[in-house]
Protein backbone atom coordinates (compact mmCIF):
# COMPACT_ATOMS: atom_id res chain seq x y z
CA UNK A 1 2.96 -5.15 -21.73
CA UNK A 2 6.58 -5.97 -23.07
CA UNK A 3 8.69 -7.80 -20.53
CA UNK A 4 12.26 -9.17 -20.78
CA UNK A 5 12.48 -12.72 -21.48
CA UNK A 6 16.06 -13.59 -22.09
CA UNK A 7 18.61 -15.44 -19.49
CA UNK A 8 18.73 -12.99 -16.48
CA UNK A 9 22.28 -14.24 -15.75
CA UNK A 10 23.16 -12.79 -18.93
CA UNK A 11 22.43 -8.98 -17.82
CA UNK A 12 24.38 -9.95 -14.48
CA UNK A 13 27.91 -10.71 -16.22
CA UNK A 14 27.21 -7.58 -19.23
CA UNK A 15 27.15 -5.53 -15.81
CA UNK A 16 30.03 -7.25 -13.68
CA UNK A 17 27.91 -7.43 -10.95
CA UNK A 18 25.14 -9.40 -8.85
CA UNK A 19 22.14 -7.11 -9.77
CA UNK A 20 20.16 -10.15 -7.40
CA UNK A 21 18.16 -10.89 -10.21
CA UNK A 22 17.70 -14.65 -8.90
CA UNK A 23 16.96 -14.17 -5.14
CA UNK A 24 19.11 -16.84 -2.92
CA UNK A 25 20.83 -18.21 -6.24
CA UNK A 26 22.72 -15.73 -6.47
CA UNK A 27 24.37 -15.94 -3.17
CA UNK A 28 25.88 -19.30 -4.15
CA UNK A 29 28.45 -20.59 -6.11
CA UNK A 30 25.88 -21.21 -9.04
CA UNK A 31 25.67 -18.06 -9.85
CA UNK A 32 27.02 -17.30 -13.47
CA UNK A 33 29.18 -14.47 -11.85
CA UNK A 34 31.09 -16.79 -10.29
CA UNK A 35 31.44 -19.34 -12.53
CA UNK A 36 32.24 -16.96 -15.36
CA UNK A 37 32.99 -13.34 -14.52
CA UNK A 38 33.08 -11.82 -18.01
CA UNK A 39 30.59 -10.27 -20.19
CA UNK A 40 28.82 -12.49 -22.37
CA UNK A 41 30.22 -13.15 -25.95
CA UNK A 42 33.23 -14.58 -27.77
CA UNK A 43 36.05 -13.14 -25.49
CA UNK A 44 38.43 -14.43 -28.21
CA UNK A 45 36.88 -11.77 -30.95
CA UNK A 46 35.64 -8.53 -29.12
CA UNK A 47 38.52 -6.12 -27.64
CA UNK A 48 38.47 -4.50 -24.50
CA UNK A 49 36.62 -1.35 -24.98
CA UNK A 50 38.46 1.71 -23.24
CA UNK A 51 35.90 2.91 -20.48
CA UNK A 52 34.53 6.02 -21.97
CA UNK A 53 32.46 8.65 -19.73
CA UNK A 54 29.46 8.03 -21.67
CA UNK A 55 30.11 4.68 -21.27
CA UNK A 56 30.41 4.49 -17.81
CA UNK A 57 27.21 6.53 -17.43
CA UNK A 58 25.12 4.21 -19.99
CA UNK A 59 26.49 1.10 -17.83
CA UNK A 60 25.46 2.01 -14.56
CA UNK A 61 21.39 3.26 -16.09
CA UNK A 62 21.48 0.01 -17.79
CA UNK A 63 22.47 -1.67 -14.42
CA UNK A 64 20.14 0.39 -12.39
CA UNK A 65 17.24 -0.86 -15.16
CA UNK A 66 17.56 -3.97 -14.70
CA UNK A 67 18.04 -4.26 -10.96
CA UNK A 68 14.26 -2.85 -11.33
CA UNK A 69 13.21 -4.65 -14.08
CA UNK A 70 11.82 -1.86 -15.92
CA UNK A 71 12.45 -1.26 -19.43
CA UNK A 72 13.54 1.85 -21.61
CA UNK A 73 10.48 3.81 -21.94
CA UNK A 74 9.43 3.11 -18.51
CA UNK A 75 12.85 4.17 -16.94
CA UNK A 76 12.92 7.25 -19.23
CA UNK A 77 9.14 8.10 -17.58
CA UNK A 78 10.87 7.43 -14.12
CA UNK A 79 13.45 10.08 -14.78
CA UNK A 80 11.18 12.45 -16.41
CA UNK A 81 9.11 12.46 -13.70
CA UNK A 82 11.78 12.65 -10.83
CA UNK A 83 13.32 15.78 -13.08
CA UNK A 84 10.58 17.61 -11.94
CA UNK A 85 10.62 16.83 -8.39
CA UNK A 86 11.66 19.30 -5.69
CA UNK A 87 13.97 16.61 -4.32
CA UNK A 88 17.55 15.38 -5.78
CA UNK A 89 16.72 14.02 -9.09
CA UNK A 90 19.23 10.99 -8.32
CA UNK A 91 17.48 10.37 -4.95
CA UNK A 92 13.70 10.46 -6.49
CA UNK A 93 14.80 8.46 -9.41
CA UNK A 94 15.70 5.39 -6.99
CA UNK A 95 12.89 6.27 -4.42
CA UNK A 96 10.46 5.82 -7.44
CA UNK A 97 11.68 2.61 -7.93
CA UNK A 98 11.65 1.68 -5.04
CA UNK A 99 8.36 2.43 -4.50
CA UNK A 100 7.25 0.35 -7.03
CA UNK A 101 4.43 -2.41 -6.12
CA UNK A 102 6.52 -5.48 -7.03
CA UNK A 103 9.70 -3.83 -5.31
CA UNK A 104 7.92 -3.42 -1.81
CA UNK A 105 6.31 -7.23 -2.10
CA UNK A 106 10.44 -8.47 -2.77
CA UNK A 107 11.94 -6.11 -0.10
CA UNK A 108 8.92 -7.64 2.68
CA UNK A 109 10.51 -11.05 1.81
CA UNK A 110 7.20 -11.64 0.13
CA UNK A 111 8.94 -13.16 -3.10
CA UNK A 112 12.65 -14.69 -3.73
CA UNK A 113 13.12 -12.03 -6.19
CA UNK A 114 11.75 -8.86 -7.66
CA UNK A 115 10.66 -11.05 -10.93
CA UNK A 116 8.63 -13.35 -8.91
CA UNK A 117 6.79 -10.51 -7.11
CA UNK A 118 5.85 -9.19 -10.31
CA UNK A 119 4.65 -12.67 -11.03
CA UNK A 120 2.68 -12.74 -7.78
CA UNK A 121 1.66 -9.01 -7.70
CA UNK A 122 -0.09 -9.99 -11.43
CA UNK A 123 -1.89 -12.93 -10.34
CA UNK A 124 -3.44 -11.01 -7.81
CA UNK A 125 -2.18 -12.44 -4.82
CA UNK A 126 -2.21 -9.77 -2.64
CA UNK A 127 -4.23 -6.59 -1.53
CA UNK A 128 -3.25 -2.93 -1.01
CA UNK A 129 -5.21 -1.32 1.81
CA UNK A 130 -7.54 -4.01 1.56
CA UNK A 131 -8.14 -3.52 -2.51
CA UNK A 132 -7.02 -5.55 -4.78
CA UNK A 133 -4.18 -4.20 -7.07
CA UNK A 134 -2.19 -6.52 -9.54
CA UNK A 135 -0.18 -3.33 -11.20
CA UNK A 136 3.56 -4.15 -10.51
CA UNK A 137 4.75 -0.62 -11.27
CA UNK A 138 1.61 0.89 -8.73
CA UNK A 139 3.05 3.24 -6.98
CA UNK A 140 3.08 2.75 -2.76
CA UNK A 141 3.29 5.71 -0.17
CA UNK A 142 3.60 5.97 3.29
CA UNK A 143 1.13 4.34 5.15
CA UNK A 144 0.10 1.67 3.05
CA UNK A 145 -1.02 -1.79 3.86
CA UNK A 146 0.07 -4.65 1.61
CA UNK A 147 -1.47 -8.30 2.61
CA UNK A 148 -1.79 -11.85 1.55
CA UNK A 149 -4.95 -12.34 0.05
CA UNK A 150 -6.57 -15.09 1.93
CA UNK A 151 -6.94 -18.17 -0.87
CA UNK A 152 -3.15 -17.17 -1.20
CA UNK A 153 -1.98 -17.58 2.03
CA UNK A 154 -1.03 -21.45 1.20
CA UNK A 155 1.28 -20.10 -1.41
CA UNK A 156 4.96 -22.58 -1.13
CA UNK A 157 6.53 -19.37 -3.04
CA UNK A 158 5.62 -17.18 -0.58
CA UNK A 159 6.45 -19.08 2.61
CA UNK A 160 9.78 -20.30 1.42
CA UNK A 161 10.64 -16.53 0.28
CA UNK A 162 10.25 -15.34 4.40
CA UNK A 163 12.70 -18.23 5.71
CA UNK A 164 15.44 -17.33 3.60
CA UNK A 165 14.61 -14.20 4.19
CA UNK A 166 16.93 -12.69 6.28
CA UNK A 167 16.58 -8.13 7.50
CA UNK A 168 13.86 -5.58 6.37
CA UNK A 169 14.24 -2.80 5.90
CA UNK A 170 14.01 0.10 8.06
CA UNK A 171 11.30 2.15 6.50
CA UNK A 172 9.12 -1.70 5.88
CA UNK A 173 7.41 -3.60 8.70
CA UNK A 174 6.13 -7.24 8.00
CA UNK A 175 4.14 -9.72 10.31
CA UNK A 176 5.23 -13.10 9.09
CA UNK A 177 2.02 -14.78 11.17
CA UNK A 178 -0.54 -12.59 9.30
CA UNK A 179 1.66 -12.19 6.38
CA UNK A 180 0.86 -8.69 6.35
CA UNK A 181 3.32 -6.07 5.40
CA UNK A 182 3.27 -1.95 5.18
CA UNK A 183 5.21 1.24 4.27
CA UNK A 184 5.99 3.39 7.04
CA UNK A 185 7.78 5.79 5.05
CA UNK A 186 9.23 6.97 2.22
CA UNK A 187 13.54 5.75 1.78
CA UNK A 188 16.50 8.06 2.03
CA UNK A 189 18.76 7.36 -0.39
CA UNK A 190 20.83 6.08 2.59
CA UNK A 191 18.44 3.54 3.06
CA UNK A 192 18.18 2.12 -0.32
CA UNK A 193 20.47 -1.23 -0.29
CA UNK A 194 21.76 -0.74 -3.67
CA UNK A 195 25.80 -0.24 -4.81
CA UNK A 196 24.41 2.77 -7.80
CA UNK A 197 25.82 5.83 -8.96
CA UNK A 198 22.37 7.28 -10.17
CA UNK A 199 24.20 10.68 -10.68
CA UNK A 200 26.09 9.22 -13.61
CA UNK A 201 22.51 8.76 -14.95
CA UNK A 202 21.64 12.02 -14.40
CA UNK A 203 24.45 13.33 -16.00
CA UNK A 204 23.71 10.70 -19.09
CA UNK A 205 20.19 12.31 -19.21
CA UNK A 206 21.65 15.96 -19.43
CA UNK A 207 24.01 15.59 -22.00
């Protein structure tokens, strides 16, 4: 399975925002952002490219990507597949996501970031509905059950993610004492805590 295994900060500053890619880091003044807010490269050399439509659209699927951590292929099956929905293909495109495995483990407050829950999910430290499942891009629905499994329950990674953690969301529940999580439903686009434009994506996949 490919994975991305360059400097994250480095997709942060290409975007020109916080895509959170470094849990609590990122929230202080260590963050690359804030120590240099321009894209990566020799500034000295490159030009300002004029903001083109196509452009604009490319950044904000790239940014969307990597808030996810899902690469081309995978994000082009994402799109695909909300295309067909009934729903607004914007909407299902980031409720997909959003569903994924290693998403719901980082939005509990199960892992610092949604790297490290795919870290976690892999190494099979936690149970869906009682089975064990270590596929970070497994899809969750409503009514699902996500716990600690039991030798894991130790984990420093895991407790130190839930103090720093701080709201969950609306449609999640969690029991920090049981370190037991679950879906109660699927998001409204309202509901997803993400600054996105996923029409412009849309509109990049229709050209």
């Amino acid at each position: 399975m490919a994975l991305y295994h360059g400097p994250r900060c480095r997709q942060c500053r290409r975007e020109g925002t916080k895509l959170m890619l470094k849990g609590e880091r990122c929230k202080t003044e260590n963050c690359a952002l804030e120590r240099r807010p321009f894209p990566p490269g020799a500034r000295q050399t490159k030009r300002r490219r004029q903001a083109t439509e196509y452009n604009l659209q490319l950044r904000e699927k790239q940014k969307i990507r990597r808030i996810y951590g899902v690469l081309e292929k995978q994000f082009s099956r994402y799109f695909d597949k909300a295309s067909k929905a009934p729903e607004v293909t914007g909407d299902k495109l980031l409720q997909l996501l959003e569903m994924r495995f290693d998403n719901i483990v980082y939005r509990l407050g199960l892992a610092p970031s949604r790297s490290s829950a795919r870290q976690l999910v892999l190494h099979n430290h936690f149970r869906v509905n009682g089975k064990k499942v270590n596929i970070p891009s497994y899809q969750m629905k409503a009514g699902d059950t996500i716990a600690v499994r039991e030798k894991s329950k130790n984990l420093e990674a895991i407790h130190t993610a839930l103090k720093t953690m701080k709201d969950t969301p609306e449609w999640l529940s969690i029991d920090k004492v049981k370190l037991e999580g679950s879906v109660i439903s699927i998001p409204e686009r309202s509901a997803i805590p993400i600054d996105a434009q996923e029409q412009l994506v849309v509109e990049l996949y229709s050209r």
